[in-house]
Protein backbone atom coordinates (compact mmCIF):
# COMPACT_ATOMS: atom_id res chain seq x y z
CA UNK A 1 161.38 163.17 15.64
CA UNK A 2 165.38 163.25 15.36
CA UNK A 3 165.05 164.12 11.82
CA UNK A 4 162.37 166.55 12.20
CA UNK A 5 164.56 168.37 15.03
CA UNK A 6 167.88 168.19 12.85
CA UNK A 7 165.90 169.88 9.65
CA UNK A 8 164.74 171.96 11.99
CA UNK A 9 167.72 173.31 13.90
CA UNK A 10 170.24 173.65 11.37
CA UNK A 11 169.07 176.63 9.34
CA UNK A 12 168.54 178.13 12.91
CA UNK A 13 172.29 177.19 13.81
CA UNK A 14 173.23 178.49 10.85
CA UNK A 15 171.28 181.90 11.13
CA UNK A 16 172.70 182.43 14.52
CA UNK A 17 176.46 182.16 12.56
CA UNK A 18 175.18 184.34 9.89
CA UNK A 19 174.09 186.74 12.35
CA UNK A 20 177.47 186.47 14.29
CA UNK A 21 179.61 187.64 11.15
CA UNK A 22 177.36 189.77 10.30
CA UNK A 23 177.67 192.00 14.01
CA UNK A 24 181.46 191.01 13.42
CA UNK A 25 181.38 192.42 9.75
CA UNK A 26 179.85 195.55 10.85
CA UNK A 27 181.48 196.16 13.87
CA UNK A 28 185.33 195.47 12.01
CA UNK A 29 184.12 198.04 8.91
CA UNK A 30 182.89 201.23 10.84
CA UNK A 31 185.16 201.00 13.86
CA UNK A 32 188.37 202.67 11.44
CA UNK A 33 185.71 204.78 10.23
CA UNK A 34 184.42 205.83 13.80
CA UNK A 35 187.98 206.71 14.95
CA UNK A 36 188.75 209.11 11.88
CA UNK A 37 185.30 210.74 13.31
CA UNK A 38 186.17 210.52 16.67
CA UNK A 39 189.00 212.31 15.96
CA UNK A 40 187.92 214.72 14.03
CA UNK A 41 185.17 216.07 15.94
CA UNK A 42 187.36 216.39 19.37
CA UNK A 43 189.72 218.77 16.68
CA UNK A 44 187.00 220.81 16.30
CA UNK A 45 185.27 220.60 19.40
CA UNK A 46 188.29 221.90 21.43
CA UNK A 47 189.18 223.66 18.42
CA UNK A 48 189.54 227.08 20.59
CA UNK A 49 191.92 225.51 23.23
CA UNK A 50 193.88 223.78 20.69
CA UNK A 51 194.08 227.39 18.91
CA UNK A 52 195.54 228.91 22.00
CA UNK A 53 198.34 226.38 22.92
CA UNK A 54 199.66 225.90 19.05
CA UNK A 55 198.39 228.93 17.18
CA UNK A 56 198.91 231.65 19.51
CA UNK A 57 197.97 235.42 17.93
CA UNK A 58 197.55 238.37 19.39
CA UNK A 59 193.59 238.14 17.71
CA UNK A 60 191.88 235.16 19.30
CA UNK A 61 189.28 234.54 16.12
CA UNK A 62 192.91 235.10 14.40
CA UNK A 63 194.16 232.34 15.95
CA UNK A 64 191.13 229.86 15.76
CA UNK A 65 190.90 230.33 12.17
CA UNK A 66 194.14 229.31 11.94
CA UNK A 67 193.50 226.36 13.69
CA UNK A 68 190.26 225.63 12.02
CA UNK A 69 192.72 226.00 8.33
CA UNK A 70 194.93 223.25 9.63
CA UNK A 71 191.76 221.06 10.27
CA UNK A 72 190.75 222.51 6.65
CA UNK A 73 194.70 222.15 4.84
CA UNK A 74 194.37 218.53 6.17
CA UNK A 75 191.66 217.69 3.63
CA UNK A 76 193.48 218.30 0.85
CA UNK A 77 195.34 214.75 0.97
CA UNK A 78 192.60 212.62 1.50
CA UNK A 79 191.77 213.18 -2.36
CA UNK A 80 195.20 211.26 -3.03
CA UNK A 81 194.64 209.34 -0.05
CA UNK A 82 191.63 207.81 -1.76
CA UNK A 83 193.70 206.94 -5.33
CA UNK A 84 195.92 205.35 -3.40
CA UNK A 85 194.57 203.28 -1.04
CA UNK A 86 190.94 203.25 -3.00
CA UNK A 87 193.12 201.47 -6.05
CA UNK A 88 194.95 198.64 -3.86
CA UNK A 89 191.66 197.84 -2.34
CA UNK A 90 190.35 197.15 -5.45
CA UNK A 91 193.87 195.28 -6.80
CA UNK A 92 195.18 193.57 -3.81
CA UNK A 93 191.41 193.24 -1.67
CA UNK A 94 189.47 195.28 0.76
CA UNK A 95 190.73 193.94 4.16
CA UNK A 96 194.23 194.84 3.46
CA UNK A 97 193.59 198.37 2.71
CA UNK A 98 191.11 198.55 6.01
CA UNK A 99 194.14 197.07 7.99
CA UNK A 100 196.44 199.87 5.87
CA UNK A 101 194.42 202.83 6.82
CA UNK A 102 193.70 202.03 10.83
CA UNK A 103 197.43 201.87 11.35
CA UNK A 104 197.75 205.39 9.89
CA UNK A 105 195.20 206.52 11.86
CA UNK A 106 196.85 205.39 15.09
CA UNK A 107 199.86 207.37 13.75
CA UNK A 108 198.49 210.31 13.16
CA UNK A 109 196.42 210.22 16.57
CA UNK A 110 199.49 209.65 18.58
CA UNK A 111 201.56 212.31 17.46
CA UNK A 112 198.30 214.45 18.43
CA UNK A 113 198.21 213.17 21.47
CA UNK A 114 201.80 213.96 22.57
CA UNK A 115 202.00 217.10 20.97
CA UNK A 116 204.50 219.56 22.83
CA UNK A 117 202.76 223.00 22.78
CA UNK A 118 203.67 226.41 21.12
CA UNK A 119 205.34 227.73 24.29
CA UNK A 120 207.96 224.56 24.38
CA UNK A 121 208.71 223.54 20.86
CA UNK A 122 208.01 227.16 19.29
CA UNK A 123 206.64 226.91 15.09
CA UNK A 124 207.31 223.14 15.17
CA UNK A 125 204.21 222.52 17.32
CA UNK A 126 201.42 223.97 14.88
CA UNK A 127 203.93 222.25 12.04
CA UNK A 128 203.63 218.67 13.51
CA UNK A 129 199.70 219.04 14.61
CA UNK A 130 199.28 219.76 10.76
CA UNK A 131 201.44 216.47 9.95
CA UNK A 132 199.18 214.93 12.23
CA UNK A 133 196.57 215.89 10.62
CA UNK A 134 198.07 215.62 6.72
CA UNK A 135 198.77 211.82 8.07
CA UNK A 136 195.19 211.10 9.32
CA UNK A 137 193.91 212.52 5.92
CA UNK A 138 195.79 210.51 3.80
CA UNK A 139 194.37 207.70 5.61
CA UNK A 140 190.78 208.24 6.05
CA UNK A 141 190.82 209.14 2.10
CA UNK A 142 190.78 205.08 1.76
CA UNK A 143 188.49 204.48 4.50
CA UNK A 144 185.36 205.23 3.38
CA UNK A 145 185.54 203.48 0.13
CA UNK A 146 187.08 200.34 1.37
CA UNK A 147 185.14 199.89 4.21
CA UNK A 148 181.65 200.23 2.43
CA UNK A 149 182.42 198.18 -0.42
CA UNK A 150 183.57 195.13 1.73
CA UNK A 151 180.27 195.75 3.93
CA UNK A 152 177.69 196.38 0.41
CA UNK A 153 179.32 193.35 -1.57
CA UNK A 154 179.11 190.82 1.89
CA UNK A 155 175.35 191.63 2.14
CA UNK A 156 173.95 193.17 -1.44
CA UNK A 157 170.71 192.00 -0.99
CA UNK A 158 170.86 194.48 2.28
CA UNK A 159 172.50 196.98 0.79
CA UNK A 160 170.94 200.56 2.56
CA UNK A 161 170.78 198.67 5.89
CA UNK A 162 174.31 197.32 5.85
CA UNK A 163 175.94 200.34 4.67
CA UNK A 164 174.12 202.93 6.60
CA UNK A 165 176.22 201.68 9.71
CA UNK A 166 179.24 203.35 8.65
CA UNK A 167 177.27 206.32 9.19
CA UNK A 168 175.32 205.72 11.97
CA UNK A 169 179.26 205.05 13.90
CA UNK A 170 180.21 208.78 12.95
CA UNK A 171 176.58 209.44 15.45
CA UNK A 172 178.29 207.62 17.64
CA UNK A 173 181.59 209.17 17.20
CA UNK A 174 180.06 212.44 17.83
CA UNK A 175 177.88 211.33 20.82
CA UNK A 176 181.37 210.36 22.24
CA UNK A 177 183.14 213.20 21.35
CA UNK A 178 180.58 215.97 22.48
CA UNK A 179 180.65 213.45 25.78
CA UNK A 180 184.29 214.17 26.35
CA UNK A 181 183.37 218.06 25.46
CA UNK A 182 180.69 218.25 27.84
CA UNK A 183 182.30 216.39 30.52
CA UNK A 184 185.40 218.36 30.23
CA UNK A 185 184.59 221.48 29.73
CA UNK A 186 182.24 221.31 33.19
CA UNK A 187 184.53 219.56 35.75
CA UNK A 188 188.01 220.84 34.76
CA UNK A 189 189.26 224.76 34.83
CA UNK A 190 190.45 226.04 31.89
CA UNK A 191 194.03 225.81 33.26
CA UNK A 192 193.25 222.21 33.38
CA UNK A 193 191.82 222.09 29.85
CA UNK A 194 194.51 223.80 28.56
CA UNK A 195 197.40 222.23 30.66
CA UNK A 196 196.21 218.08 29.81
CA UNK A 197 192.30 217.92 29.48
CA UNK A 198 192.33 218.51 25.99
CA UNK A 199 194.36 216.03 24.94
CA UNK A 200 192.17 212.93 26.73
CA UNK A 201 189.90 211.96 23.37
CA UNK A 202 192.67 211.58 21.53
CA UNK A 203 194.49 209.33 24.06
CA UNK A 204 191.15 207.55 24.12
CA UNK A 205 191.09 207.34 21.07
CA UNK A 206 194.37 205.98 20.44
CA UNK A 207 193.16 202.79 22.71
CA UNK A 208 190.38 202.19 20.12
CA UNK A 209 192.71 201.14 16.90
CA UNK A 210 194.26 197.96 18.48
CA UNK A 211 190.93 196.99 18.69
CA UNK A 212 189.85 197.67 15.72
CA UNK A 213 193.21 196.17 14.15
CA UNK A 214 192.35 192.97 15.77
CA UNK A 215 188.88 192.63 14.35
CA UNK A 216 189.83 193.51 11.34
CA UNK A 217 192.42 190.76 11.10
CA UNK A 218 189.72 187.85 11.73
CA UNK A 219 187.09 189.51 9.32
CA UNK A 220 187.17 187.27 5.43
CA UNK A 221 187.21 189.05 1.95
CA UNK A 222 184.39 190.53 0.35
CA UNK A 223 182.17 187.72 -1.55
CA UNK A 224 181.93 189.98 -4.98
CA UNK A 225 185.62 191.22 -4.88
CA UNK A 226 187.16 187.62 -4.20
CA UNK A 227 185.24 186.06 -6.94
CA UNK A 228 185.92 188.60 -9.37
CA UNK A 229 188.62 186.77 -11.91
CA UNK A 230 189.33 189.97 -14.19
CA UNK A 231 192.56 191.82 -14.41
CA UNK A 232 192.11 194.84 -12.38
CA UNK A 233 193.31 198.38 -13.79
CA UNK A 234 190.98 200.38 -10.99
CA UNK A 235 192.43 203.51 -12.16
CA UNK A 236 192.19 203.51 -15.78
CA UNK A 237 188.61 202.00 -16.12
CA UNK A 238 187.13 204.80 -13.32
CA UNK A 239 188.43 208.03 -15.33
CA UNK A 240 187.70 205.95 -18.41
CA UNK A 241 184.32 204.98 -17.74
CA UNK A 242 182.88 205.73 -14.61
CA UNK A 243 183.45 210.07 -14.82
CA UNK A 244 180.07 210.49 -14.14
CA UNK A 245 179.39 208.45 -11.62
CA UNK A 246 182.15 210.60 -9.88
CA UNK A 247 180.50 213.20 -10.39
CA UNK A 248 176.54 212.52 -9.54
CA UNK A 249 178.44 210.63 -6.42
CA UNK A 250 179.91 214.39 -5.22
CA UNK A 251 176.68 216.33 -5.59
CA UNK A 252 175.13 213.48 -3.50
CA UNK A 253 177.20 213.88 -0.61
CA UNK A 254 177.30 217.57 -0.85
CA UNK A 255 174.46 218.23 1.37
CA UNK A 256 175.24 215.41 3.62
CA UNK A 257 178.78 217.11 3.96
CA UNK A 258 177.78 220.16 4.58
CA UNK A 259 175.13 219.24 7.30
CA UNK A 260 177.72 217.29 9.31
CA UNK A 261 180.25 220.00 9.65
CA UNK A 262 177.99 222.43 10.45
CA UNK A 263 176.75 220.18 13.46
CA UNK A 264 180.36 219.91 14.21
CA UNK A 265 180.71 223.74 14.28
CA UNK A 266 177.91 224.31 16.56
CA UNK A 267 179.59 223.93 19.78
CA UNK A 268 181.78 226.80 18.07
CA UNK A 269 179.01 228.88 16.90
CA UNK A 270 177.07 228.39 20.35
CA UNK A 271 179.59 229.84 22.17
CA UNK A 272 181.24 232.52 19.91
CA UNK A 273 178.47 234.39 18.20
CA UNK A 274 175.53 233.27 20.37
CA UNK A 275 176.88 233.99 23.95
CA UNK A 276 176.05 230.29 24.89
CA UNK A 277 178.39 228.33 27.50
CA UNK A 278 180.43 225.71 26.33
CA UNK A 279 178.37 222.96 28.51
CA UNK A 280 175.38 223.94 26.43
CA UNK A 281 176.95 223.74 23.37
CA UNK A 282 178.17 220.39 23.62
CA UNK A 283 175.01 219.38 25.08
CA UNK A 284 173.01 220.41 22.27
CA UNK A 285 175.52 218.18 19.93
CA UNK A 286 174.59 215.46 21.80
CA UNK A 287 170.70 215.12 21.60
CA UNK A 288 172.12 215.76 17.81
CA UNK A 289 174.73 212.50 17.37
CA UNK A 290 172.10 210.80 19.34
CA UNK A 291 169.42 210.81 16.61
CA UNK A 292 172.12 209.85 14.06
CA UNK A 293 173.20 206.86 15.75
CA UNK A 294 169.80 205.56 16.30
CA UNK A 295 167.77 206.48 13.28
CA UNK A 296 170.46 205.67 10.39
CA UNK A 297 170.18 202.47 10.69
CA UNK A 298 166.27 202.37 10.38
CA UNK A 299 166.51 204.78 7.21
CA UNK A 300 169.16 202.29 5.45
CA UNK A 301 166.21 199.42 6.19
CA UNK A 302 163.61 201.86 4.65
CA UNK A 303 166.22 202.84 1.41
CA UNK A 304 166.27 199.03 0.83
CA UNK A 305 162.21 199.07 0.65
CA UNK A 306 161.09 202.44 -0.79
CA UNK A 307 164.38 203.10 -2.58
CA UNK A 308 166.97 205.76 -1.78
CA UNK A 309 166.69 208.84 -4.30
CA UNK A 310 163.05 208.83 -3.11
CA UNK A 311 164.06 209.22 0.50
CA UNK A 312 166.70 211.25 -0.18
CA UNK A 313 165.24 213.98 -2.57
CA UNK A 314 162.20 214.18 0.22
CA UNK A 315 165.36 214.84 3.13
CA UNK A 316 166.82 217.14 0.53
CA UNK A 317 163.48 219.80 0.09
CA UNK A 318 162.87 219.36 3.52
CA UNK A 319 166.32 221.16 4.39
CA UNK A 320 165.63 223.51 1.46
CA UNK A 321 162.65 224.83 3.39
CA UNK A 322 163.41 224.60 7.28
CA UNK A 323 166.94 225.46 7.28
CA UNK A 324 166.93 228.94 6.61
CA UNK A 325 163.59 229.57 9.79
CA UNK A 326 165.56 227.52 12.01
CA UNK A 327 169.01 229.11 12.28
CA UNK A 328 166.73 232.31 12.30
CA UNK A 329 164.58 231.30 14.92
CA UNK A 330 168.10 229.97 16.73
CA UNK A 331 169.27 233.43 16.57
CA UNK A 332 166.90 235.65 17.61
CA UNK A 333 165.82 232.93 20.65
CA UNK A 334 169.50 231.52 21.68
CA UNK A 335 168.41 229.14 24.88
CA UNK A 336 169.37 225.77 25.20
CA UNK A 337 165.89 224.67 24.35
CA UNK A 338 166.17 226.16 20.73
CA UNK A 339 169.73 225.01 20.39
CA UNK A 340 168.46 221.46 21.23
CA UNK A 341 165.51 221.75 19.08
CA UNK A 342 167.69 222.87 15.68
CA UNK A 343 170.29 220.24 15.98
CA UNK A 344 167.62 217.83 16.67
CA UNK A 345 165.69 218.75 14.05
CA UNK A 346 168.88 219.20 11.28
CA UNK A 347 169.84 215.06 12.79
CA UNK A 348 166.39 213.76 11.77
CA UNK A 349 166.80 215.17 8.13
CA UNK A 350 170.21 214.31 8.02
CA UNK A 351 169.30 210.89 8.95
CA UNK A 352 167.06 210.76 6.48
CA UNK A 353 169.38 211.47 3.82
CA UNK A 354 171.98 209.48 4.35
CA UNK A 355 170.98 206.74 6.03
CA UNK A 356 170.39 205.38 2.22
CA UNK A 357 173.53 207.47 1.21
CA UNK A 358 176.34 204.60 1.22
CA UNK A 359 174.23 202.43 -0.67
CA UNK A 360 173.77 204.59 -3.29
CA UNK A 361 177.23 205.53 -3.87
CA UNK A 362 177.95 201.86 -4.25
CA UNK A 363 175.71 201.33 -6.44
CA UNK A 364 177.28 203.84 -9.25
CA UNK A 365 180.10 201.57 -9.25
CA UNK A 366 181.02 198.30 -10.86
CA UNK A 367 183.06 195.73 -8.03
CA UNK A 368 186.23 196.17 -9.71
CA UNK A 369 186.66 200.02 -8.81
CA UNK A 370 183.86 200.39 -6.60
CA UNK A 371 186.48 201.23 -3.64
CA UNK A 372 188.43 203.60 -5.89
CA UNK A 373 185.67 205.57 -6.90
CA UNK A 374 183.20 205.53 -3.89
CA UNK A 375 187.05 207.00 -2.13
CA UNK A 376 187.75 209.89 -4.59
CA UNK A 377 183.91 210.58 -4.90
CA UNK A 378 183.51 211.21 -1.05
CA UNK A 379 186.82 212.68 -0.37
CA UNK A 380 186.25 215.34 -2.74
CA UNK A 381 183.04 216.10 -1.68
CA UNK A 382 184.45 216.25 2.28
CA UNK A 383 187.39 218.30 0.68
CA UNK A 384 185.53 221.06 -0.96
CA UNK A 385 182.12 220.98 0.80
CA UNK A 386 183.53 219.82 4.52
CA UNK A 387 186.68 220.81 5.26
CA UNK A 388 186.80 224.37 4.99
CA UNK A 389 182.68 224.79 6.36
CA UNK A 390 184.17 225.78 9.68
CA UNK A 391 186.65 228.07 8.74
CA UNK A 392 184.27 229.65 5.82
CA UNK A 393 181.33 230.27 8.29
CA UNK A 394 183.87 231.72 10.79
CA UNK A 395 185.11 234.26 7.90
CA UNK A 396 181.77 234.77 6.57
CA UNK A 397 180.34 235.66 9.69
CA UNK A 398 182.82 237.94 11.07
CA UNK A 399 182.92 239.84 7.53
CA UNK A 400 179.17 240.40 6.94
CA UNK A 401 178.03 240.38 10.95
CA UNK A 402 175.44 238.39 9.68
CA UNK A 403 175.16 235.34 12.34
CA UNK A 404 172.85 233.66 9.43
CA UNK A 405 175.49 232.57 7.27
CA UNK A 406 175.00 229.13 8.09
CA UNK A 407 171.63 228.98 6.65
CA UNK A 408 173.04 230.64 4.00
CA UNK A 409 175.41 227.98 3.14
CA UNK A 410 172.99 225.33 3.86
CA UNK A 411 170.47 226.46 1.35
CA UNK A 412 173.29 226.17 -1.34
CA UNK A 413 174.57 222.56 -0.79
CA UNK A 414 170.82 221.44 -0.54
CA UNK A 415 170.26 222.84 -4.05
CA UNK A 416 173.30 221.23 -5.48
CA UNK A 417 172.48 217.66 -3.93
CA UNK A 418 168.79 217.99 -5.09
CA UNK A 419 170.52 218.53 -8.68
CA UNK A 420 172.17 215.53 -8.26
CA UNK A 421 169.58 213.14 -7.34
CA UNK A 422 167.33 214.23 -10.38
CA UNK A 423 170.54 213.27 -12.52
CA UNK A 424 170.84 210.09 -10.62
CA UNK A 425 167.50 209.23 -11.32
CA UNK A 426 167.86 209.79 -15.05
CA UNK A 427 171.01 208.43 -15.55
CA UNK A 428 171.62 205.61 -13.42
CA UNK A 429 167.63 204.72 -13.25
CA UNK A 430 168.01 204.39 -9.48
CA UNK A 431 164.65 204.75 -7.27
């Protein structure tokens, strides 16, 4: 009976350890990428406050679309960002660039954090919140692509479901984020908000990275990278070899880009152009991060079984066909209700298409530069396609009138993505 408990108990034992690193693994890859998010979204969340106390005009959409271009001018780094750290992940290994880019994080987030304001340090304020920002870039540009390629070579066998955490944490980034919003915005007065409230996410967020520094110090090197003997020129062989994969890789994440930033903007648009308060706003975002914490993970499971492009191209035609009735219906009926329903109903599709999203991009690229190119793939996308949504739907709208011009946009990243997976399918013979 010994033996039979022994043989018994030991793939058990071992199963509990395997699921142990596994939580740890997860946990120590999307926490860096959950703070850039975390981040982020307060920017644009209190992107109207922070407008007022660093980029004071005499025009108040003046001024937030000043602010919003910071949040947009940032962006521009994370391209070189990605080359950078992207190419020593794939030389040196993927924990030390993870360890690399959650320090700069920190950085950036403190000097947010203690910002002096406009009316004490005059031009140097909006100067150093856009070094903030420039320095939070650079750093999230090697994030993504380090990150994901030390969760998708641990586990390759679980590819989607692995993977899809480090988007699932920006649901969670969001759900803490529009939190702070809502919670703020309804218990503080605006000379509260303005005076210090604003500045509490980033100070909370600043306690996250020692945490995440310490995981990340106690987490091993990826199986594939660490047994991979070859001499490793990331940067040659990826413009050399892999230029389409770059290139299917940015269609991909157009949509799911696009999607995210306009969920982001909400709050903005709620209040702004549909006359909604800012409690309602940020409580619509949250029903919205919700789904995309929960469901992401479930959709990475079902990439893994069904296959992603499938999944994805489904997502994709589905926002081809709703998006363009919802924001209409949003407009014409703006009550908390519809507001709820939208976002709730843009997080299941988004969910859908890139809960499987990670896993695909991975899967364009051999070990060797897998970090390098999944980095410069998704930073360009966020560049072009994220970045500057905000400030491009605030232009677009106050030029044409037309409160629409979400939709609008919407219906033209959707296209591009669907473009992309047909391509992906062809060329890369991925299902």
């Amino acid at each position: 009976m010994m033996n039979t408990h022994v043989d018994v108990d030991t793939p058990l034992s071992n199963r509990a350890i395997s699921d142990k690193k596994l939580v740890k693994l997860v946990v120590a890859s999307s926490i860096g990428n959950a703070l850039e998010w975390f981040d982020l979204i307060a920017y644009a969340f209190f992107a109207r406050t922070i407008s007022k106390l660093f980029f004071p005009t005499d025009n108040a959409t003046l001024s937030l679309m000043l602010a919003l271009f910071a949040f947009a001018m940032s962006y521009l780094i994370r391209p070189l960002g990605a080359i950078v750290i992207g190419n020593y992940a794939d030389k040196v290994g993927r924990k030390s660039a993870m360890l690399l880019t959650i320090w700069l994080m920190m950085a950036g987030t403190f000097l947010i954090a203690v910002m002096p304001t406009y009316q004490t340090i005059g031009l140097l304020a909006p100067i150093g919140i856009l070094v903030a920002r420039l320095l939070q870039g650079f750093s999230a540009g090697g994030e993504f692509g380090s990150a994901t390629a030390m969760l998708v070579e641990h586990y390759p066998e679980r590819k989607g479901f692995i993977s899809s955490f480090m988007f699932a944490s920006q649901g969670l980034s969001g759900l803490l984020g529009a939190g702070f919003g809502l919670l703020l915005t309804t218990t503080l007065t605006t000379d509260q908000l303005e005076g210090w409230g604003w500045r509490v996410p980033f100070i909370f967020g600043l306690l996250i990275g020692p945490i995440g520094l310490y995981i990340r110090r106690h987490i091993e090197e990826a199986g594939e990278f660490s047994q991979s003997k070859e001499e490793k020129i990331p940067l040659v062989e990826l413009f050399a070899s892999n230029k389409l994969g770059i290139l299917l890789n940015i269609g991909a994440m157009v949509l799911s880009t696009s999607v995210t930033y306009s969920i982001i903007f909400m709050p903005t648009y709620a209040t702004k152009y549909l006359g909604l308060s800012n409690s309602i706003g940020y409580g619509g975002t949250l029903i919205s991060y919700t789904v995309l914490m929960v469901l992401t993970p479930f959709v990475g499971i079902l990439s893994d079984r069904i296959g992603r492009t499938r999944l994805m191209m489904a997502a994709g035609l589905l926002f081809f066909i709703s998006v363009f009735p919802v924001f209409f219906l949003l407009s014409h009926h703006p009550t908390l209700i519809m507001l709820a329903s939208v976002l709730f109903w843009l997080s299941i599709l988004k969910s859908l298409y890139f809960g499987g999203l990670p896993a695909l991009m991975s899967e364009l690229f051999p070990t060797r530069v897998r970090a390098t190119g999944m980095s410069l793939s998704y930073n360009i996308s966020t560049t072009i396609f994220g970045s500057f949504t905000p400030f491009l739907l605030v232009w677009t709208i106050s030029a044409t009138g037309d409160e629409l011009a979400p939709s609008y946009y919407l219906l033209f990243t959707s296209f591009i993505s669907l473009m992309s997976l047909i391509a992906i399918r062809k060329y890369f013979t991925i299902r």
